[in-house]
PDB file of N, CA and C in Angstrom:
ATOM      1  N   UNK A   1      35.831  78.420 186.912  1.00  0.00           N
ATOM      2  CA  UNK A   1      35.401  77.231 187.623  1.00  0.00           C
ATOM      3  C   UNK A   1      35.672  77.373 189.128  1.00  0.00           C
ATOM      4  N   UNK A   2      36.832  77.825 189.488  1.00  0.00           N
ATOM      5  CA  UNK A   2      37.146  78.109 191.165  1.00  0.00           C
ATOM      6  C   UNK A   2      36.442  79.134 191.959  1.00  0.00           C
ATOM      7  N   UNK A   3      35.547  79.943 190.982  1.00  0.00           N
ATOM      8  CA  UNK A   3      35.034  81.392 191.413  1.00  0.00           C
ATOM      9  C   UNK A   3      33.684  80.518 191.789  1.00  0.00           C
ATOM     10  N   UNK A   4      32.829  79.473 190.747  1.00  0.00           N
ATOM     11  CA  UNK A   4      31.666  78.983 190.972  1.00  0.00           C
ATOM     12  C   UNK A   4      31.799  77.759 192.190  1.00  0.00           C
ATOM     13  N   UNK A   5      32.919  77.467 192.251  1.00  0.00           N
ATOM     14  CA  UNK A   5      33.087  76.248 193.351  1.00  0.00           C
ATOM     15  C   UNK A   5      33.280  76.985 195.058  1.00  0.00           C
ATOM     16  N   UNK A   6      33.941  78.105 194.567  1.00  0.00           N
ATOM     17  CA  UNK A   6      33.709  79.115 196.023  1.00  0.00           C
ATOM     18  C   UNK A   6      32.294  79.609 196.261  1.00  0.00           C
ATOM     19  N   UNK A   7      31.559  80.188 195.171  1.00  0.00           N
ATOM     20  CA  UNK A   7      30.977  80.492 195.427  1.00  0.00           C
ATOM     21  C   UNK A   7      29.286  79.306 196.242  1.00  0.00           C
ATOM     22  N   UNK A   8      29.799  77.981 195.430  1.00  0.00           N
ATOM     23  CA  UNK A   8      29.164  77.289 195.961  1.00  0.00           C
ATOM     24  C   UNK A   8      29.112  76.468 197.935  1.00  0.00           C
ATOM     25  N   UNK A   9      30.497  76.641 197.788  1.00  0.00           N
ATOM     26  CA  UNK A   9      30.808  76.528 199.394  1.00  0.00           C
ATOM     27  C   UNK A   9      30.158  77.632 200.034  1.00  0.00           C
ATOM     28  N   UNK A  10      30.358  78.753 199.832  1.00  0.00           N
ATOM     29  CA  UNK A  10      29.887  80.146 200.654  1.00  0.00           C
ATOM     30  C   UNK A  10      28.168  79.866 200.627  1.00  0.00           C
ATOM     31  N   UNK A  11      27.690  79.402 199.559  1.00  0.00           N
ATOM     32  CA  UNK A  11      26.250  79.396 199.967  1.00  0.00           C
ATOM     33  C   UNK A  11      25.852  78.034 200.801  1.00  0.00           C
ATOM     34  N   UNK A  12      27.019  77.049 200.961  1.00  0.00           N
ATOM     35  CA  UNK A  12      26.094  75.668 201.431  1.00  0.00           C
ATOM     36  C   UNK A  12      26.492  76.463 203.128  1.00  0.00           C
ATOM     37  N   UNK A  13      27.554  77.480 203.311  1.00  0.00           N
ATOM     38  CA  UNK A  13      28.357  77.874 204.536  1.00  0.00           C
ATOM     39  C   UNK A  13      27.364  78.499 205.235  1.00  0.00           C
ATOM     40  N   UNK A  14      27.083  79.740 204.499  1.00  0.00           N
ATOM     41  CA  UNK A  14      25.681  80.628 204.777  1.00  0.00           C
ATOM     42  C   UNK A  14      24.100  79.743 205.115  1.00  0.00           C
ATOM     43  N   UNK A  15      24.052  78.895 204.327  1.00  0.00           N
ATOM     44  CA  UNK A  15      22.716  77.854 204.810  1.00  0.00           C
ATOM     45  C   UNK A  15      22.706  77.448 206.363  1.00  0.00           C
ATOM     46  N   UNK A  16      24.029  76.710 206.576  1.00  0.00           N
ATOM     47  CA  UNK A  16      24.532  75.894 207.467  1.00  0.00           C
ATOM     48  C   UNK A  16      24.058  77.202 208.920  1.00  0.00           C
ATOM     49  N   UNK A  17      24.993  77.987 208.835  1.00  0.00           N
ATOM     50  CA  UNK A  17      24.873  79.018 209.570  1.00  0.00           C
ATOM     51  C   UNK A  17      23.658  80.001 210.094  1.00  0.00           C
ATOM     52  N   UNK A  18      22.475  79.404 208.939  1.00  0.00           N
ATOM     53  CA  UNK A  18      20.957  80.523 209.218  1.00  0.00           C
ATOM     54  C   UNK A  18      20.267  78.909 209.960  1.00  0.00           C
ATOM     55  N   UNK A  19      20.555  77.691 209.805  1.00  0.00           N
ATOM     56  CA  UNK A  19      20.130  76.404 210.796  1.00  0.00           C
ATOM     57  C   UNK A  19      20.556  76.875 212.023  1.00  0.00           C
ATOM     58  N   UNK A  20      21.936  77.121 212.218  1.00  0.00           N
ATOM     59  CA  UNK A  20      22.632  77.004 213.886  1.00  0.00           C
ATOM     60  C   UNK A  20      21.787  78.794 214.497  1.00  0.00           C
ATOM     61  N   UNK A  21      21.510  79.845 213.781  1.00  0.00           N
ATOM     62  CA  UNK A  21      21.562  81.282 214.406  1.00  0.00           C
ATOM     63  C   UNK A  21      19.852  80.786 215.136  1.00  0.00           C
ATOM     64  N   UNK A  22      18.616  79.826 214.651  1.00  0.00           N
ATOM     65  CA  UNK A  22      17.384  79.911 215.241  1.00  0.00           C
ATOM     66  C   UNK A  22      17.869  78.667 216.375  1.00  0.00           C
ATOM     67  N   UNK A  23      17.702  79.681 217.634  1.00  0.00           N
ATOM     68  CA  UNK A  23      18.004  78.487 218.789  1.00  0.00           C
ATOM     69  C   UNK A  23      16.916  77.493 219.250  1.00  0.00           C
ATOM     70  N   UNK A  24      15.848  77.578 218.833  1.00  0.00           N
ATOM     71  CA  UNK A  24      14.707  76.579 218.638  1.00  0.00           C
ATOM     72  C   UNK A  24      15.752  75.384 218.269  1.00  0.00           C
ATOM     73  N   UNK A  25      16.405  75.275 217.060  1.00  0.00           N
ATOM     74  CA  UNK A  25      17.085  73.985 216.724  1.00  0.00           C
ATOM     75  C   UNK A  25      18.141  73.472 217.495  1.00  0.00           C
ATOM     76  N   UNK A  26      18.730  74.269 218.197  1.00  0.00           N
ATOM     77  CA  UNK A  26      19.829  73.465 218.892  1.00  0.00           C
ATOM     78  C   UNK A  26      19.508  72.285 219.441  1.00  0.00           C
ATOM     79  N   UNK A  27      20.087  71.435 220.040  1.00  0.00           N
ATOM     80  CA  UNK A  27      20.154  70.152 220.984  1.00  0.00           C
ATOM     81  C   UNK A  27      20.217  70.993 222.297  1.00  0.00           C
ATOM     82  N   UNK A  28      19.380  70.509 223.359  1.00  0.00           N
ATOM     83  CA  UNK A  28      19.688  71.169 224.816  1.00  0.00           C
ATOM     84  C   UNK A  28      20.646  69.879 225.124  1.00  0.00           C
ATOM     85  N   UNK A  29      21.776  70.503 225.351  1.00  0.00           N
ATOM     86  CA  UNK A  29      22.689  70.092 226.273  1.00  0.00           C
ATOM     87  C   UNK A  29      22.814  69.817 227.586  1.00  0.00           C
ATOM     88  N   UNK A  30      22.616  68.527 228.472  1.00  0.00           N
ATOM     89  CA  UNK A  30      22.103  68.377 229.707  1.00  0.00           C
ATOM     90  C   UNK A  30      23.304  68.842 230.566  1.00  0.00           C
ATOM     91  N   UNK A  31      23.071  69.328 231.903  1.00  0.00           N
ATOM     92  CA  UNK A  31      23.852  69.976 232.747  1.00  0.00           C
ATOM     93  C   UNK A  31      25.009  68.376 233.250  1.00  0.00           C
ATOM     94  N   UNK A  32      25.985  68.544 233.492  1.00  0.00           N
ATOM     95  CA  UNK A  32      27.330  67.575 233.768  1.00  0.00           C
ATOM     96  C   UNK A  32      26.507  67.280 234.975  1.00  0.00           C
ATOM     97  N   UNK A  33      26.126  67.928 236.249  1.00  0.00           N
ATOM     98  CA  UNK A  33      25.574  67.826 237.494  1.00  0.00           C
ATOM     99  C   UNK A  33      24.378  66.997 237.297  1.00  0.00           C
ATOM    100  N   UNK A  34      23.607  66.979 236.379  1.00  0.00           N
ATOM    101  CA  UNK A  34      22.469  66.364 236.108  1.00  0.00           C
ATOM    102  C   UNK A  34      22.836  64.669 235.699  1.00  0.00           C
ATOM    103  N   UNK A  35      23.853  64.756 234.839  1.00  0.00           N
ATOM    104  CA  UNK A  35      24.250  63.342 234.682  1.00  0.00           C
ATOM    105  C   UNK A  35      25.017  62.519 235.325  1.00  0.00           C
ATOM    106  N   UNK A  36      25.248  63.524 236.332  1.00  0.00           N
ATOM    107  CA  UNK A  36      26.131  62.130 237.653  1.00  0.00           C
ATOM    108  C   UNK A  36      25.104  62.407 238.975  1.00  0.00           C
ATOM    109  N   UNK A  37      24.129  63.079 238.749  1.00  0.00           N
ATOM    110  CA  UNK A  37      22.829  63.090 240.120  1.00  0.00           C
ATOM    111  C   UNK A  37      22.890  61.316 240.286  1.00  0.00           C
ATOM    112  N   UNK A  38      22.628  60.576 239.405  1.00  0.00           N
ATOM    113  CA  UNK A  38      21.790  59.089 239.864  1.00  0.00           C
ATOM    114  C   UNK A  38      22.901  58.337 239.734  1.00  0.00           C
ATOM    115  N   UNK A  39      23.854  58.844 239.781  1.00  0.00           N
ATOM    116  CA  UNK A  39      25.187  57.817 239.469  1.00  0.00           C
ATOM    117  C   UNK A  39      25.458  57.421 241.092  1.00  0.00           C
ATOM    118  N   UNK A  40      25.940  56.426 241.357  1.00  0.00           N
ATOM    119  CA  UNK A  40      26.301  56.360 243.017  1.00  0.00           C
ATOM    120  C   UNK A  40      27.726  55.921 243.181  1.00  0.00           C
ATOM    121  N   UNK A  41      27.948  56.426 244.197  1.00  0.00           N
ATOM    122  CA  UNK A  41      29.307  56.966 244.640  1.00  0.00           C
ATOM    123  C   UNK A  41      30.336  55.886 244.616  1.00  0.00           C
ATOM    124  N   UNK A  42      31.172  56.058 243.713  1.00  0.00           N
ATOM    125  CA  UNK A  42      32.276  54.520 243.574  1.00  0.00           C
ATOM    126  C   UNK A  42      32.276  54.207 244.881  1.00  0.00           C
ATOM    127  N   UNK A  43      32.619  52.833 244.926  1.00  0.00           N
ATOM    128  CA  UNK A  43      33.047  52.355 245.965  1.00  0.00           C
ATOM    129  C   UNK A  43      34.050  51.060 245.989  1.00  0.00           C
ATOM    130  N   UNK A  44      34.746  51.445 247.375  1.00  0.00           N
ATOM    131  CA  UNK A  44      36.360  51.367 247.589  1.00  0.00           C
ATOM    132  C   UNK A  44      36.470  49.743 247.851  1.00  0.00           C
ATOM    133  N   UNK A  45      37.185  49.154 246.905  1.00  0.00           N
ATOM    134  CA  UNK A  45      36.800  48.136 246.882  1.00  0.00           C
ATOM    135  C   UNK A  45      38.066  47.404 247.396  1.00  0.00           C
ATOM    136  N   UNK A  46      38.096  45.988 248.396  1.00  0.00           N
ATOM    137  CA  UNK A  46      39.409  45.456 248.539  1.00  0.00           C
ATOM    138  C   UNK A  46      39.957  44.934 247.056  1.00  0.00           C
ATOM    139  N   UNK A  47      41.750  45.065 247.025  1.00  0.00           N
ATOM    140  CA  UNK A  47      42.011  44.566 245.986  1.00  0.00           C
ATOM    141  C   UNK A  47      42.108  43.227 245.536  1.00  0.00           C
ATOM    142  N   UNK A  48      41.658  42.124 246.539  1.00  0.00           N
ATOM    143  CA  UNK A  48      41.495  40.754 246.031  1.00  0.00           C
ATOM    144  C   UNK A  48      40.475  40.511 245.378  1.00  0.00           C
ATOM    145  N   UNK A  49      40.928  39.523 244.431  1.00  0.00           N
ATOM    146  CA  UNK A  49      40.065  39.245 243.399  1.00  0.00           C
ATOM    147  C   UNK A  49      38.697  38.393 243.925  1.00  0.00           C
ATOM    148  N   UNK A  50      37.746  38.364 242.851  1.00  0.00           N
ATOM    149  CA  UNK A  50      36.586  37.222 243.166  1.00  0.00           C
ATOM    150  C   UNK A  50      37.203  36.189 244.083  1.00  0.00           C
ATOM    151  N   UNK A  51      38.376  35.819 243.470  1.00  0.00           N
ATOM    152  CA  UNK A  51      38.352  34.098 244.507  1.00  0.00           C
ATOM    153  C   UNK A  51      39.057  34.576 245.846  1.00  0.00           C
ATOM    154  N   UNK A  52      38.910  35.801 245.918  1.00  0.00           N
ATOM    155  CA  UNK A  52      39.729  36.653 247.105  1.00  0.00           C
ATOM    156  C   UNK A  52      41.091  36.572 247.376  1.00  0.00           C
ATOM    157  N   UNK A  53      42.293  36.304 246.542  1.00  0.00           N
ATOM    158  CA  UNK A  53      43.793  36.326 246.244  1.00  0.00           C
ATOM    159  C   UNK A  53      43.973  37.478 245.362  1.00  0.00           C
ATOM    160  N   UNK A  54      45.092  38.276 246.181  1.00  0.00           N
ATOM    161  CA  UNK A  54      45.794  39.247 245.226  1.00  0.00           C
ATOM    162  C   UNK A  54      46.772  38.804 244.263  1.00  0.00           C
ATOM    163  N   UNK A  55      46.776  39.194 243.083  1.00  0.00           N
ATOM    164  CA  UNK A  55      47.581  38.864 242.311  1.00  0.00           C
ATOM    165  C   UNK A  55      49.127  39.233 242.301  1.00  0.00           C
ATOM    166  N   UNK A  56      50.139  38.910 241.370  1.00  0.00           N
ATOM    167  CA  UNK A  56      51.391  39.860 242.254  1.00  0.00           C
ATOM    168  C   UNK A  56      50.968  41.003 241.361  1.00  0.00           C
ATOM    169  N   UNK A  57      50.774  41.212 240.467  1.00  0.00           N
ATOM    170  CA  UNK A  57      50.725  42.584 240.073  1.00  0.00           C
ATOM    171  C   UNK A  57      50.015  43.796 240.837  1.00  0.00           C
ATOM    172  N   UNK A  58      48.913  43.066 241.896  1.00  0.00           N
ATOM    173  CA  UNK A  58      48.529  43.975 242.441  1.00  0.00           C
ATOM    174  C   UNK A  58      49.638  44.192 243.699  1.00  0.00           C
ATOM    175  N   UNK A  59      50.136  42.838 244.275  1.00  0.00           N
ATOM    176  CA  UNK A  59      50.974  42.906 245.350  1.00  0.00           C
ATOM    177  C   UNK A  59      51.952  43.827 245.100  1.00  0.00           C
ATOM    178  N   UNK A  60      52.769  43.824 244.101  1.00  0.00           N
ATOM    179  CA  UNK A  60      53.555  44.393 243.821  1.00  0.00           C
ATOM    180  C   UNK A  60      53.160  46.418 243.975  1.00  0.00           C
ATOM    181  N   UNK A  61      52.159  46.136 243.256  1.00  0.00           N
ATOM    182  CA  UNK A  61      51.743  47.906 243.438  1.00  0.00           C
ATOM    183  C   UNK A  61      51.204  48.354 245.106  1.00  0.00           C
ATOM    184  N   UNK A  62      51.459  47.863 245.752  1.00  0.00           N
ATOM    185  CA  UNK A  62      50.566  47.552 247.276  1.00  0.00           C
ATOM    186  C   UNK A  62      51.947  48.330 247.535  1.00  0.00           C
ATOM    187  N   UNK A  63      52.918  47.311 247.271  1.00  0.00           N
ATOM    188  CA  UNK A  63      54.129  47.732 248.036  1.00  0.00           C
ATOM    189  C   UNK A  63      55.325  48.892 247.270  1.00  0.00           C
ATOM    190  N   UNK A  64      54.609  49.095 246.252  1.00  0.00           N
ATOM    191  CA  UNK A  64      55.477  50.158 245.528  1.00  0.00           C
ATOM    192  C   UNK A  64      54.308  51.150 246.199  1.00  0.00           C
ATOM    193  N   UNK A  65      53.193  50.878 246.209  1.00  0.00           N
ATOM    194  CA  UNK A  65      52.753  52.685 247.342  1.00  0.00           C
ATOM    195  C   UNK A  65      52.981  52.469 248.787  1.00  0.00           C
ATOM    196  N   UNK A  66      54.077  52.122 249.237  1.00  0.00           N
ATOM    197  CA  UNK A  66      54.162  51.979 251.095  1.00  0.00           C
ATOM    198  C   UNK A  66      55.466  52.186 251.110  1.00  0.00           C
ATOM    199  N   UNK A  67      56.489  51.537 249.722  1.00  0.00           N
ATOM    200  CA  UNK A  67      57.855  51.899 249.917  1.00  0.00           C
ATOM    201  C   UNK A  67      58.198  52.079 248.754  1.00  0.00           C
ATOM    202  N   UNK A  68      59.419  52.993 248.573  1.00  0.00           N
ATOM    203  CA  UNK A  68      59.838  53.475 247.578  1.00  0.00           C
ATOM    204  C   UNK A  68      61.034  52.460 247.043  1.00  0.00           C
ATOM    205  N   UNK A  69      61.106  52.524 245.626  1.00  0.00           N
ATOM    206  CA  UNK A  69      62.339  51.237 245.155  1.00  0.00           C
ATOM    207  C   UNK A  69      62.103  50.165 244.056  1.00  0.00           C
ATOM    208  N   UNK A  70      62.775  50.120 243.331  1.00  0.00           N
ATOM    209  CA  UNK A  70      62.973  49.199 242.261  1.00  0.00           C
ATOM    210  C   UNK A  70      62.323  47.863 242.832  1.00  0.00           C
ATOM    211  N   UNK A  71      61.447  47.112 242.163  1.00  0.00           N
ATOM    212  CA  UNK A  71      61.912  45.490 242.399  1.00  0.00           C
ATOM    213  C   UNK A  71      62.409  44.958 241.731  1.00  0.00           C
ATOM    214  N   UNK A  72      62.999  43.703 242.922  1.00  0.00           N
ATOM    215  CA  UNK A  72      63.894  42.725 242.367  1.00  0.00           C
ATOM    216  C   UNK A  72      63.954  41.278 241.689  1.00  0.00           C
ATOM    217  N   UNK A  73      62.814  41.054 242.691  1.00  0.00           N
ATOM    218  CA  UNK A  73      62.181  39.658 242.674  1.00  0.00           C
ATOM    219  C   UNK A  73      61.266  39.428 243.522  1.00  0.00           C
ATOM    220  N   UNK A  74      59.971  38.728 242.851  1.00  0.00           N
ATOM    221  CA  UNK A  74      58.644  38.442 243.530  1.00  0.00           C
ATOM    222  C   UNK A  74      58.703  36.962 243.981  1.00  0.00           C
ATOM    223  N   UNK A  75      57.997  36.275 244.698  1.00  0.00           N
ATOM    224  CA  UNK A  75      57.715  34.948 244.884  1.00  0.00           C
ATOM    225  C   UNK A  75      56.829  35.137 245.875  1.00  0.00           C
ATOM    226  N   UNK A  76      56.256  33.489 245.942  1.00  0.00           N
ATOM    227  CA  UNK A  76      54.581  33.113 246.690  1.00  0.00           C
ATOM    228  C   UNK A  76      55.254  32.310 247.579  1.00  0.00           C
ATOM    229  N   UNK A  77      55.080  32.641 249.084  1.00  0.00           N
ATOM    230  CA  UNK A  77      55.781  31.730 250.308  1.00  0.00           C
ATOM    231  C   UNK A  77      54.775  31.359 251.139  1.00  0.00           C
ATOM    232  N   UNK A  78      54.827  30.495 251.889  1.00  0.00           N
ATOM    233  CA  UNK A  78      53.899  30.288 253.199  1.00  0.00           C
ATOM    234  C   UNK A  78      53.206  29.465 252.584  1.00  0.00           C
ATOM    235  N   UNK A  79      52.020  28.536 253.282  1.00  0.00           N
ATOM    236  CA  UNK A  79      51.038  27.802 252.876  1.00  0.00           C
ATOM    237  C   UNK A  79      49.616  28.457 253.854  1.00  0.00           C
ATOM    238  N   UNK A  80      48.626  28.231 253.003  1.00  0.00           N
ATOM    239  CA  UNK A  80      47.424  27.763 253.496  1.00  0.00           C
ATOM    240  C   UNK A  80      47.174  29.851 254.186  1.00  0.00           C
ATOM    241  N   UNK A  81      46.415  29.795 254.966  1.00  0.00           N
ATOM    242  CA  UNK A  81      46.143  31.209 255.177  1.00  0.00           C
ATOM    243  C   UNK A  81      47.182  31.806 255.678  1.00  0.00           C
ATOM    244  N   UNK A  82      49.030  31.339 255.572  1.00  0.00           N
ATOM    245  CA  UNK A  82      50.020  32.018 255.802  1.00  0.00           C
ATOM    246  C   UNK A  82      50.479  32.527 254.541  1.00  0.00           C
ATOM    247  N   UNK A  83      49.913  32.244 253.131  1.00  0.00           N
ATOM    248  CA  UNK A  83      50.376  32.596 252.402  1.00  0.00           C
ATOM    249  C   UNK A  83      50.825  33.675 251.926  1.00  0.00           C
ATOM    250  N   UNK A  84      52.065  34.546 251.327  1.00  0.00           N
ATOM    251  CA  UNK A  84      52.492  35.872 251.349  1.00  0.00           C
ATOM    252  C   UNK A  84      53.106  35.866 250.135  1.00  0.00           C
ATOM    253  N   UNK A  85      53.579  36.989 249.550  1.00  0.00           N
ATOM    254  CA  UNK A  85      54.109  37.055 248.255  1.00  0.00           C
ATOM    255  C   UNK A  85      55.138  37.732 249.206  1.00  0.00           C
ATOM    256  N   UNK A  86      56.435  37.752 248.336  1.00  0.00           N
ATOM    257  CA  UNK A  86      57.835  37.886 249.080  1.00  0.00           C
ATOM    258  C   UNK A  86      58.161  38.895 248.037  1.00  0.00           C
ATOM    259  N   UNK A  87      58.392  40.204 248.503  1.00  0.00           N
ATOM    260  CA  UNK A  87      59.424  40.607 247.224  1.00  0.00           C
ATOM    261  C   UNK A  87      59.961  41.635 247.807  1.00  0.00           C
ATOM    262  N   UNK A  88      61.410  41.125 246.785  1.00  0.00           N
ATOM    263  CA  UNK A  88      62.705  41.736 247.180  1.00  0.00           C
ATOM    264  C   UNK A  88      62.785  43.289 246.520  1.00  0.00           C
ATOM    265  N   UNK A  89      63.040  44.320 247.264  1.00  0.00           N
ATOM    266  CA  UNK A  89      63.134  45.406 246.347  1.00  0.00           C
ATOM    267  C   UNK A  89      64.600  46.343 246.723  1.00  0.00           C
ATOM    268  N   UNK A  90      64.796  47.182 245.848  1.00  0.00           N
ATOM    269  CA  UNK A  90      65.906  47.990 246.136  1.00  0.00           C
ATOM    270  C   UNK A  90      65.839  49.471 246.003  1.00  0.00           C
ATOM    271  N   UNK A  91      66.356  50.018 247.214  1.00  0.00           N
ATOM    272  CA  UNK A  91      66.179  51.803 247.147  1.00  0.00           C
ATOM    273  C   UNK A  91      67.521  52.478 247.323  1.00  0.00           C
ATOM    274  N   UNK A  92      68.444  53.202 246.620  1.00  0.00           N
ATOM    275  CA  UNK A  92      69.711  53.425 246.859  1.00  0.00           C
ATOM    276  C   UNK A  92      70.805  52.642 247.109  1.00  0.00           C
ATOM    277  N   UNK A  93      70.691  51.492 246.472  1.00  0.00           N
ATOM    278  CA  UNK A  93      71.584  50.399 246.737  1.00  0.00           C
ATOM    279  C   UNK A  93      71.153  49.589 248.368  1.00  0.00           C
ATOM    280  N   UNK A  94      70.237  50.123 248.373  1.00  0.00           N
ATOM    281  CA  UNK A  94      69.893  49.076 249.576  1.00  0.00           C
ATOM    282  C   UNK A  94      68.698  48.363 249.241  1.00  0.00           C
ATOM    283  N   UNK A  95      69.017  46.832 249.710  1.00  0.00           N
ATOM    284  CA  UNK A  95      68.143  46.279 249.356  1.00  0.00           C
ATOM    285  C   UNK A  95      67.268  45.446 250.704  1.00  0.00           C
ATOM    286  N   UNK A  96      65.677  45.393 250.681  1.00  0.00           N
ATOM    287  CA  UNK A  96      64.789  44.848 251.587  1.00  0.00           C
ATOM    288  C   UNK A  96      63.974  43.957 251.160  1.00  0.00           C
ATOM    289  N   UNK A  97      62.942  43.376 251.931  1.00  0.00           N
ATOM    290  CA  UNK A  97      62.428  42.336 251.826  1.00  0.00           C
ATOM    291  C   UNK A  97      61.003  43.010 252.154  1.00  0.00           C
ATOM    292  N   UNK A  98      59.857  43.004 251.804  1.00  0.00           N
ATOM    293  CA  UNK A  98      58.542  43.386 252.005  1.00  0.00           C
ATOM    294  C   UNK A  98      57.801  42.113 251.504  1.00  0.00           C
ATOM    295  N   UNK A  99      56.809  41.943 252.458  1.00  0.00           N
ATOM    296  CA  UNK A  99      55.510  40.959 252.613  1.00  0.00           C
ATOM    297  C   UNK A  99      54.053  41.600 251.700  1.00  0.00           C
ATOM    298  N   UNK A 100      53.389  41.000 251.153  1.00  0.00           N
ATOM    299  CA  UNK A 100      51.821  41.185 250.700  1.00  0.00           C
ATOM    300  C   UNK A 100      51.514  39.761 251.135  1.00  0.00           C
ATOM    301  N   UNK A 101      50.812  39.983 252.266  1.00  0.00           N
ATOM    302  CA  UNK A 101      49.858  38.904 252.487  1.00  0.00           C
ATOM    303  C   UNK A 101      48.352  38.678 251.497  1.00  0.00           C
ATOM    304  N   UNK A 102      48.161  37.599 250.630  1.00  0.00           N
ATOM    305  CA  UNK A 102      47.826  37.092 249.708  1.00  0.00           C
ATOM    306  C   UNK A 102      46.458  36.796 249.782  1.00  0.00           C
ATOM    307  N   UNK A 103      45.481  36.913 250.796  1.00  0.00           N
ATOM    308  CA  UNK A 103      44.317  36.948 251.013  1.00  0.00           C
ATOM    309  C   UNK A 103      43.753  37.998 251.583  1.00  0.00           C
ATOM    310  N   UNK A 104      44.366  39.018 252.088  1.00  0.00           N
ATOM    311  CA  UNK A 104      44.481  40.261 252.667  1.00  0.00           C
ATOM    312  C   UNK A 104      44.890  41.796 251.639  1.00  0.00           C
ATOM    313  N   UNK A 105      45.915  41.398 251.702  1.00  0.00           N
ATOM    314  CA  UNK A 105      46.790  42.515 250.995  1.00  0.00           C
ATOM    315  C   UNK A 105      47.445  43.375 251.789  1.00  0.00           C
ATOM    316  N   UNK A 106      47.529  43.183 253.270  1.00  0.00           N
ATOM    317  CA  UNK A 106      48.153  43.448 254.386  1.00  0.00           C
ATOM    318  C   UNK A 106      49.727  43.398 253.693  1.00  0.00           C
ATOM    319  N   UNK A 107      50.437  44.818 254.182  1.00  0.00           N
ATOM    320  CA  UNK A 107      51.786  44.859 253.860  1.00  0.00           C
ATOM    321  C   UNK A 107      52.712  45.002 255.161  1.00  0.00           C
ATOM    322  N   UNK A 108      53.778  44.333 254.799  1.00  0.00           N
ATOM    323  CA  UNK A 108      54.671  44.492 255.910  1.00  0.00           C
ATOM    324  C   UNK A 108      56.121  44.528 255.480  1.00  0.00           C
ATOM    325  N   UNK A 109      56.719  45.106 255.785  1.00  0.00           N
ATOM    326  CA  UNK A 109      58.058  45.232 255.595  1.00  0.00           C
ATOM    327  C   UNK A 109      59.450  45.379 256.474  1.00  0.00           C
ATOM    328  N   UNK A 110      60.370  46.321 256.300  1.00  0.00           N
ATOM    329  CA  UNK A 110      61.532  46.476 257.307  1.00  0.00           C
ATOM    330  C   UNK A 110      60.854  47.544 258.263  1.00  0.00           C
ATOM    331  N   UNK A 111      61.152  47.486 259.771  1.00  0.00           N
ATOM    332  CA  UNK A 111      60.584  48.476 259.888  1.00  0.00           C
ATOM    333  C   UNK A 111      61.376  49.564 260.299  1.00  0.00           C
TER     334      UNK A 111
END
């Protein structure tokens, strides 16, 4: 029974294999260059949202790429187009204060 069950794999194997050897059948595979020709070029977008306010999660990443350091604590200060997200962060036991202005995303910190 295991001799006819091999032998039956080896012939569905051999079939399989005389489909793939006539290259008439293949699928043409389109070139990678061909499928990003009409694609257009990302573009760099500010990080405020539709209603144009950064969120803190983005604030937060604003200011983890400008300074290096743990944070500590976030908060929303200022009113009206002074508004800023406040957060406290720490680098070697030192600890600072960095700004994300909240309609912008303008960073400011110690300098």
């Amino acid at each position: 029974m295991k001799r006819i069950f091999t032998g039956v794999l080896g012939a569905v194997w051999l079939i399989g294999l005389a489909g793939l050897v006539d290259a008439q059948q293949l699928p043409i595979q389109p070139n990678q260059n061909d499928l990003n020709r009409n694609v257009p070029a990302p573009q760099i977008q500010n990080p405020a949202q539709a209603n144009g306010k950064i969120t803190e999660r983005q604030a937060v990443n604003l200011a983890k790429q400008r300074f290096a350091g743990n944070i500590l604590r976030i908060s929303l200060v200022g009113e009206g187009e002074n508004q800023r997200y406040q957060i406290r962060m720490e680098n070697e036991g030192k600890v600072f204060t960095v700004f994300v202005h909240v309609a912008t995303g303008r960073v400011s910190g110690p300098g």
